[in-house]
PDB file of N, CA and C in Angstrom:
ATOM      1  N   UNK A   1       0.841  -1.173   0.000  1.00  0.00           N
ATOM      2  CA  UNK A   1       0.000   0.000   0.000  1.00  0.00           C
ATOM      3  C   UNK A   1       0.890   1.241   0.000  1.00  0.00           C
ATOM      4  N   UNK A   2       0.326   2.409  -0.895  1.00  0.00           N
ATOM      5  CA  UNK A   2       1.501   3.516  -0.567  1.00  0.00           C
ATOM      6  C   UNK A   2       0.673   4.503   0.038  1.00  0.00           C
ATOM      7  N   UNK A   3       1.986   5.453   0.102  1.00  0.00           N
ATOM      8  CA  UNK A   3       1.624   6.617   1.156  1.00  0.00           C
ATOM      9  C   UNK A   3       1.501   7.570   0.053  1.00  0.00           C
ATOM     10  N   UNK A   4       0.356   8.548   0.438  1.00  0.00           N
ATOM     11  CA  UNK A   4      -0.384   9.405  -0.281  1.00  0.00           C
ATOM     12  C   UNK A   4       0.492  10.833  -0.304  1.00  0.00           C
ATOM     13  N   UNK A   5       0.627  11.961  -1.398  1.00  0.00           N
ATOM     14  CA  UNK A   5       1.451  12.629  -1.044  1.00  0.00           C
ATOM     15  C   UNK A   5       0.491  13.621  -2.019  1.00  0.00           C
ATOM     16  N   UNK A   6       1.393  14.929  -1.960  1.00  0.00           N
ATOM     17  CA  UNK A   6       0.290  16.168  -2.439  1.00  0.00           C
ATOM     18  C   UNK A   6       1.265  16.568  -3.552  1.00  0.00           C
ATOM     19  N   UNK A   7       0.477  17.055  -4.726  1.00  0.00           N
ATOM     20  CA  UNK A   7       1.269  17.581  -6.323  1.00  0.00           C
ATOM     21  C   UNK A   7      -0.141  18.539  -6.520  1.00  0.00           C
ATOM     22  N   UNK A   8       1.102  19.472  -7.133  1.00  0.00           N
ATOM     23  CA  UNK A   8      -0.106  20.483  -8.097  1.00  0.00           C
ATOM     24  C   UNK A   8      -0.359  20.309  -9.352  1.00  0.00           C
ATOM     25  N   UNK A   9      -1.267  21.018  -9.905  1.00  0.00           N
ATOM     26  CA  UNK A   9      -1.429  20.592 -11.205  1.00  0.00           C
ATOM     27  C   UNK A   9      -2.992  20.045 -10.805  1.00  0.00           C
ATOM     28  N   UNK A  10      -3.545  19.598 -12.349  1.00  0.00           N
ATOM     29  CA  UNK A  10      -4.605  19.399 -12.656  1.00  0.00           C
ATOM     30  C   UNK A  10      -5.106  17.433 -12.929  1.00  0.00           C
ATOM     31  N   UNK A  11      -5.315  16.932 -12.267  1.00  0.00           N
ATOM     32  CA  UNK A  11      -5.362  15.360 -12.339  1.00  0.00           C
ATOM     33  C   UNK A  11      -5.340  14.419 -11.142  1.00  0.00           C
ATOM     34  N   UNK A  12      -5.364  13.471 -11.723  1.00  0.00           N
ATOM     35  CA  UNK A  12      -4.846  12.232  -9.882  1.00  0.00           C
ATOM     36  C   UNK A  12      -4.269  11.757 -10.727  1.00  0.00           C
ATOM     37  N   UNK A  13      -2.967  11.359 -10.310  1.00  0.00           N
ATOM     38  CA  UNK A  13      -1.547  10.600 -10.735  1.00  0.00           C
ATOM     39  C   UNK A  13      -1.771   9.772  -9.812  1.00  0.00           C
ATOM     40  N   UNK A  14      -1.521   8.285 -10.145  1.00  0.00           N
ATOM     41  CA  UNK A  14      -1.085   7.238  -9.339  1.00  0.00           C
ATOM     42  C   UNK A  14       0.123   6.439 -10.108  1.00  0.00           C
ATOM     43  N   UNK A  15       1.208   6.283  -8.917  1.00  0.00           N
ATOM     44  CA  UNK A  15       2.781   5.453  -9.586  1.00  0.00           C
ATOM     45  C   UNK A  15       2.236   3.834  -8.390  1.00  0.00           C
ATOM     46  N   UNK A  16       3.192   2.978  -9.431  1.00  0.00           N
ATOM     47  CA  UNK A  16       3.561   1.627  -8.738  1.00  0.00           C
ATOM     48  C   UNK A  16       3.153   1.763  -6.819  1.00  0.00           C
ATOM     49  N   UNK A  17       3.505   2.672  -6.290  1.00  0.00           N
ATOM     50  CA  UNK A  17       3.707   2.578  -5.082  1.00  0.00           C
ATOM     51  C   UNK A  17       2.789   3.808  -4.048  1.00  0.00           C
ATOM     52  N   UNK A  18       2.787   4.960  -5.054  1.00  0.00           N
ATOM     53  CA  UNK A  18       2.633   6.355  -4.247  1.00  0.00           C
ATOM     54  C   UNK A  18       1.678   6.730  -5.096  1.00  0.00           C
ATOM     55  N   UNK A  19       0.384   7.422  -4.416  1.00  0.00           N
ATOM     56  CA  UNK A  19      -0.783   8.537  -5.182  1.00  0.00           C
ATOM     57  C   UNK A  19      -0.381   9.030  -4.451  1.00  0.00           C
ATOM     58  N   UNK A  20      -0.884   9.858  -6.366  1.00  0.00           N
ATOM     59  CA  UNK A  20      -1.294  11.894  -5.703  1.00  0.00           C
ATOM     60  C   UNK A  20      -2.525  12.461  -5.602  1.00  0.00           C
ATOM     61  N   UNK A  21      -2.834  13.763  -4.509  1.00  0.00           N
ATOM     62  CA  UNK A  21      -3.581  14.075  -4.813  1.00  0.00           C
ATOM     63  C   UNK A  21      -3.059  15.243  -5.173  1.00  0.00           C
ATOM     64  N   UNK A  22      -4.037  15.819  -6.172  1.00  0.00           N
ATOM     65  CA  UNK A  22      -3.117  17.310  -6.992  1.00  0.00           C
ATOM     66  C   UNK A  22      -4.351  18.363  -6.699  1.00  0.00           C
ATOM     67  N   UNK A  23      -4.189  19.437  -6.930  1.00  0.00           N
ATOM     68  CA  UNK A  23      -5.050  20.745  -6.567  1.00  0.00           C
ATOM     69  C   UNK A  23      -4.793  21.419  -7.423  1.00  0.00           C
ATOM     70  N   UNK A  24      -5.672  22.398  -7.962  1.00  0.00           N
ATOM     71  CA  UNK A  24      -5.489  23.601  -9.051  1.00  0.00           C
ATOM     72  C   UNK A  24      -5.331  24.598  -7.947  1.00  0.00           C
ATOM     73  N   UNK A  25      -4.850  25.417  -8.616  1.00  0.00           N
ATOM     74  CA  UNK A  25      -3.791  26.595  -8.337  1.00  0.00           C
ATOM     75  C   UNK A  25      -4.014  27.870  -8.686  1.00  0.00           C
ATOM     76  N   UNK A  26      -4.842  28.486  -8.459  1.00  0.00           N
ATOM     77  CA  UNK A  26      -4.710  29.964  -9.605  1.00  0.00           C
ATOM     78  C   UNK A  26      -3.755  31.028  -9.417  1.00  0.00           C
ATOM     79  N   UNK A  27      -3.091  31.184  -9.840  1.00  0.00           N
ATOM     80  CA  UNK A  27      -1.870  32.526  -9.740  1.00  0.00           C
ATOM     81  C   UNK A  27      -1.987  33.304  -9.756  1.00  0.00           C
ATOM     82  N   UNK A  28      -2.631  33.717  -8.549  1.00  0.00           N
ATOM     83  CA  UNK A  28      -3.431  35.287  -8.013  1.00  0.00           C
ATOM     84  C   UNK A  28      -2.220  35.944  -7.519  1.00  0.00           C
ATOM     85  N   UNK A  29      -2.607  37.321  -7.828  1.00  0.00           N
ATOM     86  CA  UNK A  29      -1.901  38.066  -6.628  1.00  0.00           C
ATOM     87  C   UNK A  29      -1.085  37.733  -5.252  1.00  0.00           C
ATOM     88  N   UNK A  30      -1.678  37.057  -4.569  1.00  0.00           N
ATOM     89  CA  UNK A  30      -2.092  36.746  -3.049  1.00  0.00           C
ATOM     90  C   UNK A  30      -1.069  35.353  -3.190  1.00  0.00           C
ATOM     91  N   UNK A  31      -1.751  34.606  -4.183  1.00  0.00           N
ATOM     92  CA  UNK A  31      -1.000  33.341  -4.366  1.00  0.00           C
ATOM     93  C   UNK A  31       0.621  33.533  -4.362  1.00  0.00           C
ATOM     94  N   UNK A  32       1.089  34.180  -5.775  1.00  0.00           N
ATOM     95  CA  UNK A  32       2.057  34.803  -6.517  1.00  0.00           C
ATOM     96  C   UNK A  32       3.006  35.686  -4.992  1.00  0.00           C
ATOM     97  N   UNK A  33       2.616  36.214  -4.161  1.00  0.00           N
ATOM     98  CA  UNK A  33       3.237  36.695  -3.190  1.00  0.00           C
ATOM     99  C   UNK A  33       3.437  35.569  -2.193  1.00  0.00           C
ATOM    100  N   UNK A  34       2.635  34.863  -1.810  1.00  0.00           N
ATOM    101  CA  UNK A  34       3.211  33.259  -0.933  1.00  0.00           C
ATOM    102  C   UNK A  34       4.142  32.272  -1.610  1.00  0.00           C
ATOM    103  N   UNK A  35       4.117  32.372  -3.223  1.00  0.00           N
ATOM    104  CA  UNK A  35       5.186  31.304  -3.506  1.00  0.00           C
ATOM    105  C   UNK A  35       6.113  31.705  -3.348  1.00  0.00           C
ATOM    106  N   UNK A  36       6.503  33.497  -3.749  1.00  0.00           N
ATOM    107  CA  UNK A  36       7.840  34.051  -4.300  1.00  0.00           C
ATOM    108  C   UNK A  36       8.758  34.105  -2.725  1.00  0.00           C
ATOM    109  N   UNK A  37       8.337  35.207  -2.191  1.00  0.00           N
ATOM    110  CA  UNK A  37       9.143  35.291  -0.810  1.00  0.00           C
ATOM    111  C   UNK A  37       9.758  34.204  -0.206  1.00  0.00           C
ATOM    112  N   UNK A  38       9.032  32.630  -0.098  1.00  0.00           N
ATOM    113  CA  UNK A  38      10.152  31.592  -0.042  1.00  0.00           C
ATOM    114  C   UNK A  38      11.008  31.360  -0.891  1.00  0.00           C
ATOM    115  N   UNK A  39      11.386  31.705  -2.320  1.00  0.00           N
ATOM    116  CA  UNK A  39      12.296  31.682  -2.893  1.00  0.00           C
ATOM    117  C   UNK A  39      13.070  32.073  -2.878  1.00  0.00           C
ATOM    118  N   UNK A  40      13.245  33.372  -2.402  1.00  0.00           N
ATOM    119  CA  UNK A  40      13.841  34.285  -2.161  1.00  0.00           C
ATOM    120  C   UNK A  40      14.572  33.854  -0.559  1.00  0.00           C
ATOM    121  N   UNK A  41      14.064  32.971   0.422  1.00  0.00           N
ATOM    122  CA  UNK A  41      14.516  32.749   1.648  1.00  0.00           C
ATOM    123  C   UNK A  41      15.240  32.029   1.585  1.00  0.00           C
ATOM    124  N   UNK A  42      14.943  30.784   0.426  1.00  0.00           N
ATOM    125  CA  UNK A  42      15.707  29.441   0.065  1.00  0.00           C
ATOM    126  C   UNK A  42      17.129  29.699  -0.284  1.00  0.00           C
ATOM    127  N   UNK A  43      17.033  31.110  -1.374  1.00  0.00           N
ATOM    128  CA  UNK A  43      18.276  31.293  -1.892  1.00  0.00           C
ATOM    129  C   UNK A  43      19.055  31.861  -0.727  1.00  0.00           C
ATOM    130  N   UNK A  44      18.685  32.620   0.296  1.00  0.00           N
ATOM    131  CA  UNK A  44      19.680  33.787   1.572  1.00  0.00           C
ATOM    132  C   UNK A  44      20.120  32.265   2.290  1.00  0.00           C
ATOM    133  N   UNK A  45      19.254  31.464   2.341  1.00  0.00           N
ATOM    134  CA  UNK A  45      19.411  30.269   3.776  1.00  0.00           C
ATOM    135  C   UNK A  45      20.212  29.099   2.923  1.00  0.00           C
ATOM    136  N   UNK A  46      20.275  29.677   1.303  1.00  0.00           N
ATOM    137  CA  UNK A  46      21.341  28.337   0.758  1.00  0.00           C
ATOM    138  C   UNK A  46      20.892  27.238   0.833  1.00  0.00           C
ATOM    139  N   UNK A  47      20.071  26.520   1.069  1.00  0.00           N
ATOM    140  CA  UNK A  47      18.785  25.253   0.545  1.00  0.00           C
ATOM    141  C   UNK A  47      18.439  25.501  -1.177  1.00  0.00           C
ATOM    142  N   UNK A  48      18.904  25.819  -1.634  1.00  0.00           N
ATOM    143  CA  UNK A  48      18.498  25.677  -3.302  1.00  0.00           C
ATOM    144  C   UNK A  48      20.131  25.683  -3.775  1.00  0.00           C
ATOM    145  N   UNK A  49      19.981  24.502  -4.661  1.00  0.00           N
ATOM    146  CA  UNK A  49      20.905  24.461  -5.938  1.00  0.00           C
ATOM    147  C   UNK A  49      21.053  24.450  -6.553  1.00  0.00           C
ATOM    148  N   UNK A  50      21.425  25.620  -7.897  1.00  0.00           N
ATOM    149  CA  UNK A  50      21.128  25.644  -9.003  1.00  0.00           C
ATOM    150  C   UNK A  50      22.282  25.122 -10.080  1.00  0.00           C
ATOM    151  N   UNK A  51      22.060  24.635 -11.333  1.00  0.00           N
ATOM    152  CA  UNK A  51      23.047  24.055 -12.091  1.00  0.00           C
ATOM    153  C   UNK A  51      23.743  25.346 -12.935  1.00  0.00           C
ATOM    154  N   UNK A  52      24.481  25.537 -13.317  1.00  0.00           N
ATOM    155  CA  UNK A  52      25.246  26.497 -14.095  1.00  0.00           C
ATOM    156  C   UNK A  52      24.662  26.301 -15.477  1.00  0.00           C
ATOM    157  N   UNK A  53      23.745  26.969 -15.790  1.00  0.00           N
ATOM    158  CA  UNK A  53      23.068  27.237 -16.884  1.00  0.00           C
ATOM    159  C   UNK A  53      22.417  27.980 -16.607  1.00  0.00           C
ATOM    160  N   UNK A  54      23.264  28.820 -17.655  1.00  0.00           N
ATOM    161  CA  UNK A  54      22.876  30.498 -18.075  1.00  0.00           C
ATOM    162  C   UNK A  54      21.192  30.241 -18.087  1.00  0.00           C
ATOM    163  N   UNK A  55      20.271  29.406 -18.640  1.00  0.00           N
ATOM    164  CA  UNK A  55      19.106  29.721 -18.680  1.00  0.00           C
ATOM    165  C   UNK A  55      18.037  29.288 -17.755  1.00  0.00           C
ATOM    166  N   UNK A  56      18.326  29.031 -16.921  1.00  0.00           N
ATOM    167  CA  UNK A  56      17.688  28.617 -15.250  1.00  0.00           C
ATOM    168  C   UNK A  56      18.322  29.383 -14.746  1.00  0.00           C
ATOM    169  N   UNK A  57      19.783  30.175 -14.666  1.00  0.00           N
ATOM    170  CA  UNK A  57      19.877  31.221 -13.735  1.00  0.00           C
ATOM    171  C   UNK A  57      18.992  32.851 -14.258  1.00  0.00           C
ATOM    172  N   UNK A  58      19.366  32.758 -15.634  1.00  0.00           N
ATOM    173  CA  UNK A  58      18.199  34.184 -15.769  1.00  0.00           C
ATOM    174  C   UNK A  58      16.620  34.285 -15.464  1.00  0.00           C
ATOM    175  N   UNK A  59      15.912  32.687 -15.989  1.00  0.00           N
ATOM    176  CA  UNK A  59      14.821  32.145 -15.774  1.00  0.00           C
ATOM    177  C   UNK A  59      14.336  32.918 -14.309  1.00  0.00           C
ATOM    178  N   UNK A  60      15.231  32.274 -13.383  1.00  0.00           N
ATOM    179  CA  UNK A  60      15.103  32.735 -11.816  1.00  0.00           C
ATOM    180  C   UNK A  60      15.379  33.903 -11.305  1.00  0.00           C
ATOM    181  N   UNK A  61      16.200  34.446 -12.430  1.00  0.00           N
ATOM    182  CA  UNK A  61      15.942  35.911 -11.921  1.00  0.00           C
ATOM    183  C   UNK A  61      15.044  36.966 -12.826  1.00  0.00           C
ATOM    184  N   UNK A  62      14.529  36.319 -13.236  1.00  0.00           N
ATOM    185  CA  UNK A  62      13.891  37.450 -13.893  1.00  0.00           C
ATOM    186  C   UNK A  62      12.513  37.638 -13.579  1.00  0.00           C
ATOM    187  N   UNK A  63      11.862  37.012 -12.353  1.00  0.00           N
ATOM    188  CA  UNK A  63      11.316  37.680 -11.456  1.00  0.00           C
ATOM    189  C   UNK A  63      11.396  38.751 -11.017  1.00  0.00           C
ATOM    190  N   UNK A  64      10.217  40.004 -11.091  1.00  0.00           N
ATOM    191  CA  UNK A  64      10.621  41.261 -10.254  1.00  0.00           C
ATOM    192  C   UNK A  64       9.206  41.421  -9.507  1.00  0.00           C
ATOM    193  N   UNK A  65       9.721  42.227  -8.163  1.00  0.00           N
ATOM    194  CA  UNK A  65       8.314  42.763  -7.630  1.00  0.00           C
ATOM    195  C   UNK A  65       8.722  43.934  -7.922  1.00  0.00           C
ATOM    196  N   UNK A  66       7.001  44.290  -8.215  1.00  0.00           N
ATOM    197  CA  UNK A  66       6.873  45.543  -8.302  1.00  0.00           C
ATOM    198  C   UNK A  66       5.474  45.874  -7.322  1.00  0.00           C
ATOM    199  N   UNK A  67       5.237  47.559  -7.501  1.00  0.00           N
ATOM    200  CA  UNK A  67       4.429  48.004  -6.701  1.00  0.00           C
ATOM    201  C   UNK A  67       3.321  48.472  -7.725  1.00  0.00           C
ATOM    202  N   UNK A  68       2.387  48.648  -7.714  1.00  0.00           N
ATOM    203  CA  UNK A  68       1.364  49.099  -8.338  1.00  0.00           C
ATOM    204  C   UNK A  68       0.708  50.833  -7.784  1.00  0.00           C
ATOM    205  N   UNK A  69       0.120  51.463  -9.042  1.00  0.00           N
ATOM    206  CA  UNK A  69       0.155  52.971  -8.267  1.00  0.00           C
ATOM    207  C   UNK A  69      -0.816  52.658  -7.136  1.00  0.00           C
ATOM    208  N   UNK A  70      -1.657  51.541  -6.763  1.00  0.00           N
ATOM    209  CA  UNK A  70      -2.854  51.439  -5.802  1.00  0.00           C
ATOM    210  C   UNK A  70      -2.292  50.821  -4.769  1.00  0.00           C
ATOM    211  N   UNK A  71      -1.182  50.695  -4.553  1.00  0.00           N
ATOM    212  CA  UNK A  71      -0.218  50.093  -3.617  1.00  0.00           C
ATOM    213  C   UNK A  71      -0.100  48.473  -3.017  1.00  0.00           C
ATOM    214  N   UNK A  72      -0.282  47.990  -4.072  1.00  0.00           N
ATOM    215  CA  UNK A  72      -0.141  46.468  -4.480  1.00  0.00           C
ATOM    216  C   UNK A  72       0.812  45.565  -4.437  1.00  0.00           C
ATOM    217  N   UNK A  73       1.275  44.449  -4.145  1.00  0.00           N
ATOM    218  CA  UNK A  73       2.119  43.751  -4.902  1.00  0.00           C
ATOM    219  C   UNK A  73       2.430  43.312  -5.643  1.00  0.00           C
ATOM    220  N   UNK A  74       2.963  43.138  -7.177  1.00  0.00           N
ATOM    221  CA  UNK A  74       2.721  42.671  -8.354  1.00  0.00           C
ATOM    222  C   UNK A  74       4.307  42.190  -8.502  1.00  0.00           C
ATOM    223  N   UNK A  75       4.118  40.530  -8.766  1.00  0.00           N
ATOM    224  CA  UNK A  75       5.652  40.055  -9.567  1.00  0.00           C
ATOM    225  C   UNK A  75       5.071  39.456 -10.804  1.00  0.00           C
ATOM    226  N   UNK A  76       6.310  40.265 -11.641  1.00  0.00           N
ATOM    227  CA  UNK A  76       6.050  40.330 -12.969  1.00  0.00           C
ATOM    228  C   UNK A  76       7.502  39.491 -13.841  1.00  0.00           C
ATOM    229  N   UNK A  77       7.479  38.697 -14.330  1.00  0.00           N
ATOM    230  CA  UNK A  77       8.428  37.875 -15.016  1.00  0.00           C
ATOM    231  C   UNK A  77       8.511  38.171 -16.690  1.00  0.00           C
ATOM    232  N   UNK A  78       9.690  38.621 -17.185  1.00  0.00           N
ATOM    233  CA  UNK A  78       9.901  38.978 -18.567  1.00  0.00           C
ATOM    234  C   UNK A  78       9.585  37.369 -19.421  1.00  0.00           C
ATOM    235  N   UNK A  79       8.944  37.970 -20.244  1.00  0.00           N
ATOM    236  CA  UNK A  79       8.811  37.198 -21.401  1.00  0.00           C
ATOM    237  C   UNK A  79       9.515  36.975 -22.256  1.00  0.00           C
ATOM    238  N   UNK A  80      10.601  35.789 -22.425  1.00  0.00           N
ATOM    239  CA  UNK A  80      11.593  35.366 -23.380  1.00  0.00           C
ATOM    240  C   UNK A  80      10.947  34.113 -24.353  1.00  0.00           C
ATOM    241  N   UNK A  81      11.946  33.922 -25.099  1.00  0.00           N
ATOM    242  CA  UNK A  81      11.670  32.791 -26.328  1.00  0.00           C
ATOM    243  C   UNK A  81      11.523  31.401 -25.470  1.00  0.00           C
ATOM    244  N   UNK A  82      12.092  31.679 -24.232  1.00  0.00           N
ATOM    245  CA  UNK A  82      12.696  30.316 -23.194  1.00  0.00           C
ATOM    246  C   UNK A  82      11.475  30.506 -22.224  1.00  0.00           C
ATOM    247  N   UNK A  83      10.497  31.378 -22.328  1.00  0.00           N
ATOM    248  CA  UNK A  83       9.380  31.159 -21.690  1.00  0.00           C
ATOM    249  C   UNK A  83       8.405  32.275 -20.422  1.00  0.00           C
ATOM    250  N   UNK A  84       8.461  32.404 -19.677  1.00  0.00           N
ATOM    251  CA  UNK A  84       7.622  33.674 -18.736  1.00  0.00           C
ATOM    252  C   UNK A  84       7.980  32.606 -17.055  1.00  0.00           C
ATOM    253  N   UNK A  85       9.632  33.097 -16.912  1.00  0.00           N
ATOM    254  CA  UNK A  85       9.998  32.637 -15.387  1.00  0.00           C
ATOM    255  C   UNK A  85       9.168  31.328 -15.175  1.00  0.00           C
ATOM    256  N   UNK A  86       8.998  30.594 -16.216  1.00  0.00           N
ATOM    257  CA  UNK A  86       8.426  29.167 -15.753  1.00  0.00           C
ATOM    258  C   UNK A  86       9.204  28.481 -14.772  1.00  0.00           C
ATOM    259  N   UNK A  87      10.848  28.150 -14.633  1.00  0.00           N
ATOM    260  CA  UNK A  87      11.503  28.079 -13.745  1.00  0.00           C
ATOM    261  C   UNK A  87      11.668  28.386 -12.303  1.00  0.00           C
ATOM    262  N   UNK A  88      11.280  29.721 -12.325  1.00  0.00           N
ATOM    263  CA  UNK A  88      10.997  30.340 -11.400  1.00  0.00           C
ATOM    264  C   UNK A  88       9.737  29.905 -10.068  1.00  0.00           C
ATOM    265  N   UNK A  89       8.777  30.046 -10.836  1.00  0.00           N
ATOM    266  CA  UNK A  89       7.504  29.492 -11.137  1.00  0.00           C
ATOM    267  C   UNK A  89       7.061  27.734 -10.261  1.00  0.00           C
ATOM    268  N   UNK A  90       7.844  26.843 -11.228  1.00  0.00           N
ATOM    269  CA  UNK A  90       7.885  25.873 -10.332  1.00  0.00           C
ATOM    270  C   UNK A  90       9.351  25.371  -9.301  1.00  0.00           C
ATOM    271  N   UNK A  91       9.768  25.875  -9.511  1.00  0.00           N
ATOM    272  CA  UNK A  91      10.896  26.029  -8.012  1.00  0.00           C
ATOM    273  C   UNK A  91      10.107  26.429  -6.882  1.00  0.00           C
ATOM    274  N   UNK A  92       8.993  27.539  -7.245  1.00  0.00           N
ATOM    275  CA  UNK A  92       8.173  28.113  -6.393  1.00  0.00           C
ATOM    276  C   UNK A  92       7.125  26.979  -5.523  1.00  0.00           C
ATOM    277  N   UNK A  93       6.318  26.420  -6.471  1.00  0.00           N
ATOM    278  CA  UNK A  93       5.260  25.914  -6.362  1.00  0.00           C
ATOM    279  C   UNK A  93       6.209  24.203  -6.015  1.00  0.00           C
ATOM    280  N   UNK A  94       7.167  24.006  -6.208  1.00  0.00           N
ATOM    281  CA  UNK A  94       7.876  22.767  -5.359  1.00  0.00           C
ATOM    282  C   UNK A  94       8.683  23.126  -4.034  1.00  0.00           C
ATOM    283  N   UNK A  95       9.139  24.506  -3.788  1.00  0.00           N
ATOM    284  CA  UNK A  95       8.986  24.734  -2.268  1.00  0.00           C
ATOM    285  C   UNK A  95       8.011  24.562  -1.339  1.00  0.00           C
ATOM    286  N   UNK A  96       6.643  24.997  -1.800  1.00  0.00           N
ATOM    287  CA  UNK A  96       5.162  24.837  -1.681  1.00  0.00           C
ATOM    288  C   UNK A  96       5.039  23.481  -1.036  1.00  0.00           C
ATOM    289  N   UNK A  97       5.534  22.941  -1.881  1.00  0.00           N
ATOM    290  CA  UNK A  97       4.372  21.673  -1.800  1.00  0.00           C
ATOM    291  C   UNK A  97       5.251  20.861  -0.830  1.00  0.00           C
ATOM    292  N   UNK A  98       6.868  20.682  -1.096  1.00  0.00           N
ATOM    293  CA  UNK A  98       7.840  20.422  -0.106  1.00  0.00           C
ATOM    294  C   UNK A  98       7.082  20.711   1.152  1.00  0.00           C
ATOM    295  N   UNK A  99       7.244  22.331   1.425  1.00  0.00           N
ATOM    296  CA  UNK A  99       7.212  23.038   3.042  1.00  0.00           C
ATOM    297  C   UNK A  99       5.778  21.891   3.362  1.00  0.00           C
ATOM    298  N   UNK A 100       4.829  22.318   2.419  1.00  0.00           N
ATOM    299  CA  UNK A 100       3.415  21.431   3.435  1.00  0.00           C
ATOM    300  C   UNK A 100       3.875  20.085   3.821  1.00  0.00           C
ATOM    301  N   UNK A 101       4.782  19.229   3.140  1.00  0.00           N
ATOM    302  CA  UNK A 101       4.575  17.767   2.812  1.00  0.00           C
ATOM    303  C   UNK A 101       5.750  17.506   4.481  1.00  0.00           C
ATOM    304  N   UNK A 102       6.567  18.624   4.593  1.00  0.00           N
ATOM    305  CA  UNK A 102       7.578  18.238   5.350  1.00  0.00           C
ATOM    306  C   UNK A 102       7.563  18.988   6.922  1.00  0.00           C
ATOM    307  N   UNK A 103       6.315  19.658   7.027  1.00  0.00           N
ATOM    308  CA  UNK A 103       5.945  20.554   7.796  1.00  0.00           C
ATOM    309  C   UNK A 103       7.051  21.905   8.120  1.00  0.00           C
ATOM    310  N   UNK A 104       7.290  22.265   7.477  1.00  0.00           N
ATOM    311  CA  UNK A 104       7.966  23.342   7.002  1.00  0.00           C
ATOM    312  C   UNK A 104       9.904  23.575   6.704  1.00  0.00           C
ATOM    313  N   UNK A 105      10.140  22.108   6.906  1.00  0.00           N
ATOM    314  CA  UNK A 105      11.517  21.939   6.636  1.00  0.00           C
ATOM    315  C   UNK A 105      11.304  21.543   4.741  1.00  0.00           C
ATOM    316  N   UNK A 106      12.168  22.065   3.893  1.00  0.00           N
ATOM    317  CA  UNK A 106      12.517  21.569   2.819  1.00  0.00           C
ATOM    318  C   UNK A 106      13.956  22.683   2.438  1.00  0.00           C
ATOM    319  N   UNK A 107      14.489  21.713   1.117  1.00  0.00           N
ATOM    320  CA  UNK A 107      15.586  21.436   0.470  1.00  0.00           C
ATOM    321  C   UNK A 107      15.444  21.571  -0.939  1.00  0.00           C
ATOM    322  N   UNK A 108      15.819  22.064  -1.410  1.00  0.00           N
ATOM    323  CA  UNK A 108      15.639  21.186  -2.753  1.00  0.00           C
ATOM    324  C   UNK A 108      17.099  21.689  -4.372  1.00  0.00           C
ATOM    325  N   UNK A 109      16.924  21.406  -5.463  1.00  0.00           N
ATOM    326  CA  UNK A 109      18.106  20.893  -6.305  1.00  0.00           C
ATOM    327  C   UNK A 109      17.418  21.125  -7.350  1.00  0.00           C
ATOM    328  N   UNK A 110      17.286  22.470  -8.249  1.00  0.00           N
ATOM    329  CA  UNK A 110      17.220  22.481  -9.211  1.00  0.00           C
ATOM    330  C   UNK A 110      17.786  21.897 -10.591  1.00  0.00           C
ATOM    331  N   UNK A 111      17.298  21.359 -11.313  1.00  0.00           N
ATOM    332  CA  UNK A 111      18.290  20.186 -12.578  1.00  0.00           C
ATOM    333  C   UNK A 111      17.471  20.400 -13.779  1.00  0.00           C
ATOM    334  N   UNK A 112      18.469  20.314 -14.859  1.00  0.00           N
ATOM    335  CA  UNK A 112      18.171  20.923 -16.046  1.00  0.00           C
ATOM    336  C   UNK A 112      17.231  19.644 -16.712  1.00  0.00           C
TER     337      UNK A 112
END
């Protein structure tokens, strides 16, 4: 019998051993400000490792917050040929799901 574990995304995945249950996600505002700021903690506290490629390191940075004139939070990711901080994005949303799964300890190893 396996042990049940949590993924985002849209579906129920079941492997040989382990289900998921998965949840939709909408990338609100509100949302978009709870994924980012742990990324940003991961990188100061050195728990993230990234591979030396130029395009997962720009990917990840090309996240910006900005402020809105109504005094908002808004992170906004440039749009390249290589995509809109998708990298970024789920580094985010696998800290996420880590922190819940591990009650707030996680790690993790970005790979190309």
């Amino acid at each position: 019998m396996g042990s049940a574990k949590r993924a985002r995304g849209p579906g129920k995945w079941t492997g040989l051993s382990v289900s998921y249950r998965v949840e939709g996600l909408h990338f609100t505002g509100a949302v978009k400000e709870e994924l980012a700021y742990p990324v940003r903690a991961a990188f100061e506290d050195r728990t993230v490792r990234v591979p030396r490629s130029a395009e997962i390191r720009a990917d990840l940075r090309s996240v910006r917050k900005e402020s809105t004139a109504s005094g908002n939070v808004r992170f906004a990711g440039e749009r390249t040929r290589n995509g809109h901080a998708d990298r970024f994005w789920a580094l985010a949303l696998a800290l996420h799901a880590s922190k819940e799964a591990d009650g707030g300890q996680y790690w993790a190893q970005v790979v190309r």
